[in-house]
C-alpha atoms as a PDB file:
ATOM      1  CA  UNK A   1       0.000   0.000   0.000  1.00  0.00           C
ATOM      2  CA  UNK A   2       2.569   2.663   0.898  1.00  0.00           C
ATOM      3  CA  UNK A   3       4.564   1.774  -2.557  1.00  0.00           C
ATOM      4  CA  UNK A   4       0.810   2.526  -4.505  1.00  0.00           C
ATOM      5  CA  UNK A   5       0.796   6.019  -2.149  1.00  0.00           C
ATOM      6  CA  UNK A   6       3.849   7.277  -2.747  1.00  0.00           C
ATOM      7  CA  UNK A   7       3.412   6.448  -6.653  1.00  0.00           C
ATOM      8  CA  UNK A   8      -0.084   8.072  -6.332  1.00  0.00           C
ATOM      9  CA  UNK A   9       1.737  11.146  -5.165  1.00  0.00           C
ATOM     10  CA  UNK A  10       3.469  11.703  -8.487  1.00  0.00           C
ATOM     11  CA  UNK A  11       0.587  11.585 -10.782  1.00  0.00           C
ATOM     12  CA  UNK A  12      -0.275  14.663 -12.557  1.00  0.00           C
ATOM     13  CA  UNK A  13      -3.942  14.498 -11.429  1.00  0.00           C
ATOM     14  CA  UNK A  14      -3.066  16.022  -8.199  1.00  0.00           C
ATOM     15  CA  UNK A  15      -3.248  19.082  -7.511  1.00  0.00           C
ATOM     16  CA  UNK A  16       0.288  20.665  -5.936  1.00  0.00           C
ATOM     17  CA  UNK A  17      -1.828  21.663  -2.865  1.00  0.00           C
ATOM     18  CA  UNK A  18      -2.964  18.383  -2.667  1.00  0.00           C
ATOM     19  CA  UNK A  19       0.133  16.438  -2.850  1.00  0.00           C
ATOM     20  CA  UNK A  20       1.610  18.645  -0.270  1.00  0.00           C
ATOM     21  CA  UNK A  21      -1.042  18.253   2.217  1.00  0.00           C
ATOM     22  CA  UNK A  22      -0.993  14.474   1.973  1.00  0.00           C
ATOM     23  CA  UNK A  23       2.864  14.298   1.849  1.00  0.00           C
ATOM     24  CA  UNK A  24       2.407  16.745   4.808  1.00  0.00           C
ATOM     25  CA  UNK A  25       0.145  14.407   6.464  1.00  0.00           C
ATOM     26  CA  UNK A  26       1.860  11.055   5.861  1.00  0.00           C
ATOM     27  CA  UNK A  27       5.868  12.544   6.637  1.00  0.00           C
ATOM     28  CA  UNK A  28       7.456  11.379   9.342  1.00  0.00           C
ATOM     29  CA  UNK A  29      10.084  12.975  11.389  1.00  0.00           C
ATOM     30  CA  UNK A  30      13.088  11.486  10.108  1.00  0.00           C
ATOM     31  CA  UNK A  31      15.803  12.849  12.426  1.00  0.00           C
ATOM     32  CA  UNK A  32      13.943  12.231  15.224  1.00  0.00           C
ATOM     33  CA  UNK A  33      13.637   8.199  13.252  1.00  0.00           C
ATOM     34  CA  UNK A  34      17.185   8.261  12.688  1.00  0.00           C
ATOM     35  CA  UNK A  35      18.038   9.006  16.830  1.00  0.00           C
ATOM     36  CA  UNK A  36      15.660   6.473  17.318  1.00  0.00           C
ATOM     37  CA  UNK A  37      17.068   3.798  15.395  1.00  0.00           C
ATOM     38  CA  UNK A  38      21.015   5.175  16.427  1.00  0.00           C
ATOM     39  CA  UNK A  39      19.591   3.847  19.558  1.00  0.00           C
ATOM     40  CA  UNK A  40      17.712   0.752  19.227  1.00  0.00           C
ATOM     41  CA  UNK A  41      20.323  -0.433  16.619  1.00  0.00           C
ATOM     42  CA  UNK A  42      23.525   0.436  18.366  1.00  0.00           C
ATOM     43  CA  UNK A  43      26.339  -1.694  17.636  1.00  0.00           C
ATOM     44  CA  UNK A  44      25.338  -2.975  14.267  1.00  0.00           C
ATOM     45  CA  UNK A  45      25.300  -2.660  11.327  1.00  0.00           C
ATOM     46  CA  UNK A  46      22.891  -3.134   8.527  1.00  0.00           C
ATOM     47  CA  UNK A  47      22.677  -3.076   4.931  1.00  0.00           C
ATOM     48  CA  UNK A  48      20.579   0.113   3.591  1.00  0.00           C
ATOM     49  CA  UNK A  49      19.096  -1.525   0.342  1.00  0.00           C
ATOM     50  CA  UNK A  50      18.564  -5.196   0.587  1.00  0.00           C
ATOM     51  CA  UNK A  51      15.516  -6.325  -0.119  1.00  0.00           C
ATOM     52  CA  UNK A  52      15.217  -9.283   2.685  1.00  0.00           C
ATOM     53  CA  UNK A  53      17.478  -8.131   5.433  1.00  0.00           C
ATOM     54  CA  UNK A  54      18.016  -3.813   4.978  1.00  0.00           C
ATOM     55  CA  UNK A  55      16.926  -1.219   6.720  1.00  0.00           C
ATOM     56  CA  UNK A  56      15.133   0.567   4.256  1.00  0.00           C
ATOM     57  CA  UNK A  57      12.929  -2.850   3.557  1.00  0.00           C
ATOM     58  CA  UNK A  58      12.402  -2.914   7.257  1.00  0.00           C
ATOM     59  CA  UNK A  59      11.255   0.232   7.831  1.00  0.00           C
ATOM     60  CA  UNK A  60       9.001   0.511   5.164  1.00  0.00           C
ATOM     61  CA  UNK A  61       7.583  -2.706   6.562  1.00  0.00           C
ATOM     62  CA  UNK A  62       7.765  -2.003  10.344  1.00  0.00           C
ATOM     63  CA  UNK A  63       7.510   2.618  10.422  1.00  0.00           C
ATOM     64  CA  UNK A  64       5.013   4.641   9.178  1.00  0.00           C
ATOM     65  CA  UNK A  65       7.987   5.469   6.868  1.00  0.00           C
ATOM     66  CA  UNK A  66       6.206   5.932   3.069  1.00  0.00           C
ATOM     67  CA  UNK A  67       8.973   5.547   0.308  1.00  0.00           C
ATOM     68  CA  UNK A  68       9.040   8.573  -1.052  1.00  0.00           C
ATOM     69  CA  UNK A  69      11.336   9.682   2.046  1.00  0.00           C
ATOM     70  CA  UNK A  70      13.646   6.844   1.523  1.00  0.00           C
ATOM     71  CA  UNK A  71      16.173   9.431  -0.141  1.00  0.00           C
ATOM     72  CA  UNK A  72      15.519  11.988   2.335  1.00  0.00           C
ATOM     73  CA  UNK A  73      16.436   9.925   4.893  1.00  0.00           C
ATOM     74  CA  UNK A  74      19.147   8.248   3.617  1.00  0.00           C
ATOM     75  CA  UNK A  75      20.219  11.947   3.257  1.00  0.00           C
ATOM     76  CA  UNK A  76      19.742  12.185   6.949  1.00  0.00           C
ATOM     77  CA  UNK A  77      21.578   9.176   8.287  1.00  0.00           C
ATOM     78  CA  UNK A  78      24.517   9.982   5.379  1.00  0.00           C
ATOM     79  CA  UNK A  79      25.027  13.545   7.464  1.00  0.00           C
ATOM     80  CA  UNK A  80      24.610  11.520  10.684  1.00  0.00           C
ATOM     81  CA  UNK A  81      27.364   8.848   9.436  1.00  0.00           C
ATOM     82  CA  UNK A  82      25.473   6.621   9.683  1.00  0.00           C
ATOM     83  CA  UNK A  83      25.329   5.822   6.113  1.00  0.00           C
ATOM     84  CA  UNK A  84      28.492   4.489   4.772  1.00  0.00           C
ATOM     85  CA  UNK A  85      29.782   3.272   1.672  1.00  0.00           C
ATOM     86  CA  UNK A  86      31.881  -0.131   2.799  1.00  0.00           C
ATOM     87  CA  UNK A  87      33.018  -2.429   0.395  1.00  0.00           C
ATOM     88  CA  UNK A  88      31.456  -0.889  -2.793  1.00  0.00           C
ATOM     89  CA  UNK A  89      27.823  -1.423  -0.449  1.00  0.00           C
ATOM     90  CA  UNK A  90      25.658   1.193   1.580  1.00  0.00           C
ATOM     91  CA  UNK A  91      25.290   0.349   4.995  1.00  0.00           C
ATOM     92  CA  UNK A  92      24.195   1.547   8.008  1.00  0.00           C
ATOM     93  CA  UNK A  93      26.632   1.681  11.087  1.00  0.00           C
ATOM     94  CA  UNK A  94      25.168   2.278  14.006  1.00  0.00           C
ATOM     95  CA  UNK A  95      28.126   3.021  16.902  1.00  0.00           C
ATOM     96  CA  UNK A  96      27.923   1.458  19.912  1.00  0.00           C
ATOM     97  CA  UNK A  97      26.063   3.746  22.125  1.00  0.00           C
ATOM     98  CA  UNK A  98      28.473   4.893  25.517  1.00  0.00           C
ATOM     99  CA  UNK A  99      27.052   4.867  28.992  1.00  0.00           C
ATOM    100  CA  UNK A 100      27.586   8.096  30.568  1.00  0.00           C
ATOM    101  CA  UNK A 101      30.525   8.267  32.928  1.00  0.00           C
ATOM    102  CA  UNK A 102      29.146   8.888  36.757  1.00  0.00           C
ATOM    103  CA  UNK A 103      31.277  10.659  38.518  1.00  0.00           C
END
């Protein structure tokens, strides 16, 4: 369903004010996705793009993530460095998160 959305979104039947309002509506916050996942996936690291095990496949399965911010986040965790090109691949690296020191 989100695939036939996002493809919706680019027809020329809709109006611009239209599009906007529903990409409006359906956006996520995607740095506030990308601190959540530096957190819950700290200390591994996952491919971006494939299509049984990546992270974009997951989150467009598992987040209200629709694809047409796919590039805008992988824009965000690329800035974060969190998207890295190892090995010819994308993947994700998520650092291993440090406890903070008590003193």
């Amino acid at each position: 369903m989100k695939e036939a959305v996002s493809s919706g979104l680019r027809r020329d039947e809709l109006s611009k004010e239209v599009r906007d309002s529903m990409v409006a509506d359906l956006s996520v916050d995607l740095p506030k996705l990308a601190e959540r996942l530096r957190s819950q996936l700290a200390g591994r690291t996952i491919p971006w793009a494939d299509e049984r095990r990546g992270l974009k496949t997951l989150l467009l399965a598992e987040t209200p993530l629709f694809h047409f911010q796919a590039n805008d986040l992988k824009t965000v965790l690329k800035e974060g460095g969190i998207l890295q090109r190892v090995q010819g691949k994308e993947v994700c690296v998520f650092a291993q998160s440090n406890p903070a020191n008590a003193t």
